[in-house]
C-alpha atoms as a PDB file:
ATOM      1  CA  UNK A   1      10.805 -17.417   7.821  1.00  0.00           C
ATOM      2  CA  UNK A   2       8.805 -16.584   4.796  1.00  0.00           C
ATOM      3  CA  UNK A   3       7.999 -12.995   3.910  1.00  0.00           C
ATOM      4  CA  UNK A   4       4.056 -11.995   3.715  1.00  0.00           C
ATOM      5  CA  UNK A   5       5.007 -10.316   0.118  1.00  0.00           C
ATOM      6  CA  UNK A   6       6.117 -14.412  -0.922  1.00  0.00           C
ATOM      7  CA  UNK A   7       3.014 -15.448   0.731  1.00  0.00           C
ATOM      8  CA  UNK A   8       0.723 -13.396  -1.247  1.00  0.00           C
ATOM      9  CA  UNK A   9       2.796 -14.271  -4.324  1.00  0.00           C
ATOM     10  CA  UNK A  10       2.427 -17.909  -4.066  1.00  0.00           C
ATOM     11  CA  UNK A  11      -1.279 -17.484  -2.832  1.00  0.00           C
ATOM     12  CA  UNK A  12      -1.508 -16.157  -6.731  1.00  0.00           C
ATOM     13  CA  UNK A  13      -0.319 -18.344  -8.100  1.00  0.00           C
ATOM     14  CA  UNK A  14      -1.791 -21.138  -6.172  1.00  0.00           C
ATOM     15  CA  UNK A  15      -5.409 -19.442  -7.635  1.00  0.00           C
ATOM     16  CA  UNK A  16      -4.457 -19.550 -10.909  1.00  0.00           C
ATOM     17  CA  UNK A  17      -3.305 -23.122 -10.610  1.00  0.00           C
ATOM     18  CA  UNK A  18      -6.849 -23.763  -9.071  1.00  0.00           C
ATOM     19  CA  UNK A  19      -8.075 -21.633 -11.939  1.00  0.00           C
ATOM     20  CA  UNK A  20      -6.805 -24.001 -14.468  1.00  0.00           C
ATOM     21  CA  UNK A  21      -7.987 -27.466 -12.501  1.00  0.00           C
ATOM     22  CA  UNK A  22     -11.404 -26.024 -12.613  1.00  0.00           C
ATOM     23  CA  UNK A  23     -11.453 -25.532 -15.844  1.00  0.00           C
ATOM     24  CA  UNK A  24     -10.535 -29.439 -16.571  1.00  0.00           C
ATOM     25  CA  UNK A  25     -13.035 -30.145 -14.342  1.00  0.00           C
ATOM     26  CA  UNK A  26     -15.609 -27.722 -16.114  1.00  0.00           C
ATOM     27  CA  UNK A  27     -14.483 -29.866 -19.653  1.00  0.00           C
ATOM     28  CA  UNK A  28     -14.537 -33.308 -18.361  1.00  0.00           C
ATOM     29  CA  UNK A  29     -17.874 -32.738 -16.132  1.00  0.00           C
ATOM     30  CA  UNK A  30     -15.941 -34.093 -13.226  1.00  0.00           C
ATOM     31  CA  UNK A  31     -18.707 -32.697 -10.328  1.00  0.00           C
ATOM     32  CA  UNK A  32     -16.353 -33.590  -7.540  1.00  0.00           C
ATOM     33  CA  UNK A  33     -13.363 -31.259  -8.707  1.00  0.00           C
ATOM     34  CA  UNK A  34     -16.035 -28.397  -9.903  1.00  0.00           C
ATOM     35  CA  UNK A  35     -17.030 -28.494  -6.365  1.00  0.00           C
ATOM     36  CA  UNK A  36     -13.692 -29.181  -4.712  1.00  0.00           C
ATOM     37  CA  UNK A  37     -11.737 -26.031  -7.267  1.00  0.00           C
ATOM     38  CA  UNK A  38     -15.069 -23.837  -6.220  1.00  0.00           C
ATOM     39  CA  UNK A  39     -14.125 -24.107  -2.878  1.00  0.00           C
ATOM     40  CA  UNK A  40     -10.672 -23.484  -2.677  1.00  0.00           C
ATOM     41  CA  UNK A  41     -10.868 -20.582  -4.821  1.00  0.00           C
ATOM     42  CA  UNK A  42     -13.501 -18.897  -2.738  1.00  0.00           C
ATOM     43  CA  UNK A  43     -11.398 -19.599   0.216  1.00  0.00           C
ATOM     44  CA  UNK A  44      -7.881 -18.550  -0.945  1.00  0.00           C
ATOM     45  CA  UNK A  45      -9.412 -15.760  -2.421  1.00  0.00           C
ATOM     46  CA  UNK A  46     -10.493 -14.456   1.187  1.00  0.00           C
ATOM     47  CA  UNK A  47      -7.194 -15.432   2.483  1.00  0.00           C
ATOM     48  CA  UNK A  48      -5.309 -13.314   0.002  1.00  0.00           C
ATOM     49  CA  UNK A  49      -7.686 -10.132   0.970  1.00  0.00           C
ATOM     50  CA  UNK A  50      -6.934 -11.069   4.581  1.00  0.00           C
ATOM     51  CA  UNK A  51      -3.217 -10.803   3.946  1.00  0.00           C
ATOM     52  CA  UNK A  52      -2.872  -8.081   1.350  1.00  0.00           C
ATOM     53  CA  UNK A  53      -5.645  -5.645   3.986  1.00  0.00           C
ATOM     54  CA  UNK A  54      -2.641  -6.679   6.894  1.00  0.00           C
ATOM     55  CA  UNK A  55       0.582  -6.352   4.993  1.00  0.00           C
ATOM     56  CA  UNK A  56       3.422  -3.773   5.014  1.00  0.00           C
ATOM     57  CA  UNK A  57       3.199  -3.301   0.908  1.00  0.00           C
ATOM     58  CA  UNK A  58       3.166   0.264  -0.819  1.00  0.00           C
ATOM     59  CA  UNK A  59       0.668   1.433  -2.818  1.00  0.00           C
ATOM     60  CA  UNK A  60       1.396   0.262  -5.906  1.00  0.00           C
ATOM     61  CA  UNK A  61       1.653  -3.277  -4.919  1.00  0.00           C
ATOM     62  CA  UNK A  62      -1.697  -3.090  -2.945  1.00  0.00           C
ATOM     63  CA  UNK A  63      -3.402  -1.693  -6.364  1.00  0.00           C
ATOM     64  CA  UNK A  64      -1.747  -4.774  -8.174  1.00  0.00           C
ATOM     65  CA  UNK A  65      -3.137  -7.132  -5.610  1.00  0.00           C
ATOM     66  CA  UNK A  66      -6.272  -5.681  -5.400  1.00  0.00           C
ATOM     67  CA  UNK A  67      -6.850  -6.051  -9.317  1.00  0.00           C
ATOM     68  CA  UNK A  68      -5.946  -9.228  -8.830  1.00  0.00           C
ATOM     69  CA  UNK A  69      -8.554 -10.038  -6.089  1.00  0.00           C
ATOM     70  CA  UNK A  70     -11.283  -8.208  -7.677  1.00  0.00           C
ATOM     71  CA  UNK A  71     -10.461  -9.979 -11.186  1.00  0.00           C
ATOM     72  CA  UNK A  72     -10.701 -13.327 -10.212  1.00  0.00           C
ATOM     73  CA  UNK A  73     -13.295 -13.204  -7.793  1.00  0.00           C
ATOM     74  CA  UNK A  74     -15.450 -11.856 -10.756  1.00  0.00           C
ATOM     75  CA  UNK A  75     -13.847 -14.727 -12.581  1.00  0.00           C
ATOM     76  CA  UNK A  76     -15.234 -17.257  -9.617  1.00  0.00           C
ATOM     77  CA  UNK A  77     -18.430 -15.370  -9.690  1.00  0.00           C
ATOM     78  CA  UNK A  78     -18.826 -15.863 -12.697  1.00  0.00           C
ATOM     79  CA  UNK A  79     -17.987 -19.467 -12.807  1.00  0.00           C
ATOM     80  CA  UNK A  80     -20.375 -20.251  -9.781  1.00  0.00           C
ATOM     81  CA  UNK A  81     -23.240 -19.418 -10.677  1.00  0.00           C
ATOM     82  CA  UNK A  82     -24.146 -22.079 -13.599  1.00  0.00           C
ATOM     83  CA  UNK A  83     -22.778 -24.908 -11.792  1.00  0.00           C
ATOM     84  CA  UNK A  84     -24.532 -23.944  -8.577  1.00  0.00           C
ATOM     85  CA  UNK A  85     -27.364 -24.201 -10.197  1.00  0.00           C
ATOM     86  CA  UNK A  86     -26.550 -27.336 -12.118  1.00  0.00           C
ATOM     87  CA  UNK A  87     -25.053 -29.340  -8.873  1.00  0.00           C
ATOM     88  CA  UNK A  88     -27.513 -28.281  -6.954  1.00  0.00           C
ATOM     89  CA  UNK A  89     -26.198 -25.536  -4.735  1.00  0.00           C
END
């Protein structure tokens, strides 16, 4: 059985993989993936805060996570909000 501490590690990297596809996207205008990569970074972003609030992780680690969270949620924020407006959402 998988430990929460892999979990959230994965769930990282998983967002900066997602981070990276929406970028192509972004580059090749592909509205579909913009959309799709949106998405899934919203919702493993809330997933990660869901596990990180529940875990058994010291201090430390829950700063490092928390950077994390609030780092590339700004990042999706900040990605959002021009292609919301341009797809029409």
């Amino acid at each position: 059985m998988r430990s929460v501490h892999e979990d959230i590690v994965n769930l990282e990297k998983q967002i900066l993989q997602t981070e990276d596809k929406l970028l192509d996207c972004i580059r090749t205008g592909y509205v579909g993936g913009i959309k799709k990569s949106l998405h899934s970074l919203d919702s493993d972003l809330k997933y990660l805060s869901i596990l990180a609030n529940g875990a058994p992780i010291d201090k430390n680690e829950d700063r490092k996570i928390m950077d994390f969270l609030r780092t590339h949620y700004e990042y999706l924020q900040k990605l959002s909000i021009p292609h919301k407006l341009s797809l029409g959402g």
